[in-house]
C-alpha atoms as a PDB file:
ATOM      1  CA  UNK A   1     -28.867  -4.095 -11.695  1.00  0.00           C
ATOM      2  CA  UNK A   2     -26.047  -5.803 -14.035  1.00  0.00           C
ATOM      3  CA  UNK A   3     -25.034  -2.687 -15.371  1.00  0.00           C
ATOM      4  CA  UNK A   4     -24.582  -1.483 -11.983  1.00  0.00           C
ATOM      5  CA  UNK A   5     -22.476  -4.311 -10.615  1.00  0.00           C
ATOM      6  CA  UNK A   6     -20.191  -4.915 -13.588  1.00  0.00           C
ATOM      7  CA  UNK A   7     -19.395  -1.363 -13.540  1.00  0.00           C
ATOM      8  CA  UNK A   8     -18.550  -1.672  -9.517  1.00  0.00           C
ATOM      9  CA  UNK A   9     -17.091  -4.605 -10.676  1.00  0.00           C
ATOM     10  CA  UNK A  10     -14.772  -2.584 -13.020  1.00  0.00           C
ATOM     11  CA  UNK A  11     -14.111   0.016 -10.780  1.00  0.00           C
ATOM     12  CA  UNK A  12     -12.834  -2.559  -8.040  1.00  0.00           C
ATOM     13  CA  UNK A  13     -10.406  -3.648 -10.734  1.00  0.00           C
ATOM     14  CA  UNK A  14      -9.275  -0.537 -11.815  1.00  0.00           C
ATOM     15  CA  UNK A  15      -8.665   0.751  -7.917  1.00  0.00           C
ATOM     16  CA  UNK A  16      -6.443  -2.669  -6.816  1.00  0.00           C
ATOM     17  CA  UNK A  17      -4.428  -1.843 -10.353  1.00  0.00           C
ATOM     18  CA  UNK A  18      -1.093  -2.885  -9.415  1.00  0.00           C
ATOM     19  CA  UNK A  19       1.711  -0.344  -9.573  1.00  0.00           C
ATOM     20  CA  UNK A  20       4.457  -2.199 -10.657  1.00  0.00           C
ATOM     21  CA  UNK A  21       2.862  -2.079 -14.241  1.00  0.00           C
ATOM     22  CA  UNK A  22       3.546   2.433 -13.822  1.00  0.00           C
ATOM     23  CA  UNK A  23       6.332   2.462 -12.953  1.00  0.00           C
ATOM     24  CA  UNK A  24       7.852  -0.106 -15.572  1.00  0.00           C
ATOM     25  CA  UNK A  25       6.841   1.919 -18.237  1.00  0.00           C
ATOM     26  CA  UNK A  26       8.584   5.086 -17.145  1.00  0.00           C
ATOM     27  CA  UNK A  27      11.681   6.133 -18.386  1.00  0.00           C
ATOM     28  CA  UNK A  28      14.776   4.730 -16.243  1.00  0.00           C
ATOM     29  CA  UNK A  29      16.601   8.079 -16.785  1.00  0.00           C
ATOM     30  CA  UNK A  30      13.606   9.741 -14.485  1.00  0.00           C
ATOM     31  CA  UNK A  31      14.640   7.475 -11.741  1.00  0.00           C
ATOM     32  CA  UNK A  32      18.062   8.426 -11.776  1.00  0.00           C
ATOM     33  CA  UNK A  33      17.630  12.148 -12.338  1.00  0.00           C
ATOM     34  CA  UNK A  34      19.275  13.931  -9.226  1.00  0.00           C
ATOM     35  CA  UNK A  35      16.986  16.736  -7.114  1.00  0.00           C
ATOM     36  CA  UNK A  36      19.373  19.832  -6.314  1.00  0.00           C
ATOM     37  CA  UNK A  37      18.979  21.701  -2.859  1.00  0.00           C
ATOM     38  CA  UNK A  38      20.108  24.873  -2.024  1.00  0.00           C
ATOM     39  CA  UNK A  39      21.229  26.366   1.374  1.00  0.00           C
ATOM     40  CA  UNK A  40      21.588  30.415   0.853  1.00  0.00           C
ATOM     41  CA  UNK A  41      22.436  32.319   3.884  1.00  0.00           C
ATOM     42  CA  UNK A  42      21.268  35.496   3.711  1.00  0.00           C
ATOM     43  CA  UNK A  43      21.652  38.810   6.027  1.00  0.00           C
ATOM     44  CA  UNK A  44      18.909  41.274   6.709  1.00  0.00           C
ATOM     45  CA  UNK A  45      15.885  38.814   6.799  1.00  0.00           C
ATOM     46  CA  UNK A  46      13.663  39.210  10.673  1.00  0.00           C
ATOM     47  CA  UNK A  47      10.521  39.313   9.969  1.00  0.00           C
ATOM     48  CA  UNK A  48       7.417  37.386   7.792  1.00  0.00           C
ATOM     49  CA  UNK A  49       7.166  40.397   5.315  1.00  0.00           C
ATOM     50  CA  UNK A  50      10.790  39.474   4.351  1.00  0.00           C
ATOM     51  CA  UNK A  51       9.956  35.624   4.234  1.00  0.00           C
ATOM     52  CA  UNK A  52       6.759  36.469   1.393  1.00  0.00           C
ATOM     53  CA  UNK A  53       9.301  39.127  -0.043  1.00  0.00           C
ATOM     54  CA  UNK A  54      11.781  36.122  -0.889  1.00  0.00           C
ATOM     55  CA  UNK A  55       9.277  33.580  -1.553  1.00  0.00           C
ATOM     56  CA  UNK A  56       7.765  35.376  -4.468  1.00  0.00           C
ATOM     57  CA  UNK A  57      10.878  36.354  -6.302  1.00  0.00           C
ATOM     58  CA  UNK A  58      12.058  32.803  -6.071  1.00  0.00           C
ATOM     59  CA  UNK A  59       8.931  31.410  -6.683  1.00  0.00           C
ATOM     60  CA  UNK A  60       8.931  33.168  -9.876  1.00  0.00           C
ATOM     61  CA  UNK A  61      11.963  31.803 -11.280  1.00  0.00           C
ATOM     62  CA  UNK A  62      11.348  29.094 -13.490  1.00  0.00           C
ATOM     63  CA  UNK A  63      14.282  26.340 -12.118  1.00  0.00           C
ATOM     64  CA  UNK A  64      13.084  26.314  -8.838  1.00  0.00           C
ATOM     65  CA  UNK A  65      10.575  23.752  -7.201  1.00  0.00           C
ATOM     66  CA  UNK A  66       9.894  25.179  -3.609  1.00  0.00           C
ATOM     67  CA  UNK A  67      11.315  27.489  -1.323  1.00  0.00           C
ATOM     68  CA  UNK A  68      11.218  27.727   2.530  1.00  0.00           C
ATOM     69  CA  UNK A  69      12.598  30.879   4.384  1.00  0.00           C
ATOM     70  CA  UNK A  70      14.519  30.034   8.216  1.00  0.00           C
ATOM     71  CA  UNK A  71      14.430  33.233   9.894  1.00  0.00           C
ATOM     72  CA  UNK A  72      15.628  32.098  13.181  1.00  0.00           C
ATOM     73  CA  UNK A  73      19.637  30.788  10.894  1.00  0.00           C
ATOM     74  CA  UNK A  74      19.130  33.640   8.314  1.00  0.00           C
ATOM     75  CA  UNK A  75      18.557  30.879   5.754  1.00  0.00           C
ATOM     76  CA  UNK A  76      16.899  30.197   2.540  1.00  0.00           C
ATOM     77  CA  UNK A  77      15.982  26.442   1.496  1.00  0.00           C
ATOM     78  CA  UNK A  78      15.160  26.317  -2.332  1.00  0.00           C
ATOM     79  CA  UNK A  79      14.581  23.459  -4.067  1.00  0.00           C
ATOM     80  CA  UNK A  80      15.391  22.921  -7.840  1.00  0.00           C
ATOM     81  CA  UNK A  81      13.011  21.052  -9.979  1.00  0.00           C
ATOM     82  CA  UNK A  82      14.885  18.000 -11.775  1.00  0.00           C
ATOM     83  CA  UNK A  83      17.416  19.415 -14.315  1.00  0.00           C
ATOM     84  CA  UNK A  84      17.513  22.711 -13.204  1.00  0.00           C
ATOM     85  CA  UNK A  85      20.474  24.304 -12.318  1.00  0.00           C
ATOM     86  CA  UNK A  86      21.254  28.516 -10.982  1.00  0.00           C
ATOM     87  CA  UNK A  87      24.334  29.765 -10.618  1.00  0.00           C
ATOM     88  CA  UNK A  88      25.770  31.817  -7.875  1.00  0.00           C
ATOM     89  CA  UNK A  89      25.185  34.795  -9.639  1.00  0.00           C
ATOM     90  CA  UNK A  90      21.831  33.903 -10.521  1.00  0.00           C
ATOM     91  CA  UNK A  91      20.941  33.243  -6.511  1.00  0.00           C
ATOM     92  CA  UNK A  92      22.533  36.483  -5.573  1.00  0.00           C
ATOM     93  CA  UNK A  93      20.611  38.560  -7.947  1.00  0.00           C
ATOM     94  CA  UNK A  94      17.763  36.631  -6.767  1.00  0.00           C
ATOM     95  CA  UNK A  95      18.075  37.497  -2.868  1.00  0.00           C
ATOM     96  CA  UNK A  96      18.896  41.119  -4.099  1.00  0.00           C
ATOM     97  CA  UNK A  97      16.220  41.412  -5.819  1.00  0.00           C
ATOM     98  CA  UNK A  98      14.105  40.753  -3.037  1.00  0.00           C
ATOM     99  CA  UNK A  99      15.836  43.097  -0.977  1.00  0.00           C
ATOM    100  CA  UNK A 100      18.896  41.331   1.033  1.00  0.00           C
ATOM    101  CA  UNK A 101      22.350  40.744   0.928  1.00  0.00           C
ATOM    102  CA  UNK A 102      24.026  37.167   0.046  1.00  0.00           C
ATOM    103  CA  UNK A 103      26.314  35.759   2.500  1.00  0.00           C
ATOM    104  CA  UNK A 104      26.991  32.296   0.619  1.00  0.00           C
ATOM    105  CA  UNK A 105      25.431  29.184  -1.163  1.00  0.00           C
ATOM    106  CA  UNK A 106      25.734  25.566   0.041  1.00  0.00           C
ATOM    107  CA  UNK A 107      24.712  23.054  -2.722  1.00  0.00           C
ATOM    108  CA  UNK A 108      23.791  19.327  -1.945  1.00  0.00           C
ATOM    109  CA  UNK A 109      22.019  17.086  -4.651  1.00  0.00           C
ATOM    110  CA  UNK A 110      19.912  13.811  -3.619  1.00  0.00           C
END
């Protein structure tokens, strides 16, 4: 019966660990490191078939984190993992390669 309490015992510890001790020992540069979004407006897109059709060939691409398809604004929402950066060109080639036509990129970082 020890064994079993000290090990609860442990457990309890471990489980009410305080966080503060993390995140002090992370770098500060991760902290700072800025999240890129992009906004690409796209023409051609109606249906769920062309949602999956841009998802994949985004989701493929190594600098990107997520992507969300807006049918209803003809929009693309792809989020860049941290220190990743694609150019216009890039994008474009992207949404051609999944079949559409580029209207323009909007850029905001957080």
């Amino acid at each position: 019966m020890k064994k079993t309490s000290s090990i609860l015992a442990a457990a309890a510890a471990f489980a009410f660990a305080s966080p503060v001790a993390v995140a002090q020992t992370e770098p500060a540069d991760m902290a700072q490191s800025d999240t890129t979004m992009l906004t690409v407006n796209v023409k051609g897109m109606v249906c769920d078939f062309c949602a999956r059709a841009v998802t994949k060939v985004f989701g493929k691409n190594d600098a990107v984190e997520n992507v969300h398809v807006d049918l209803d604004n003809g929009e693309i929402h792809v989020g860049l993992k941290q220190g990743a950066s694609l150019t216009d060109d890039e994008v474009e080639s992207l949404v051609k390669k999944s079949g559409y036509a580029m209207v323009s990129v909007e850029r905001e970082v957080s």
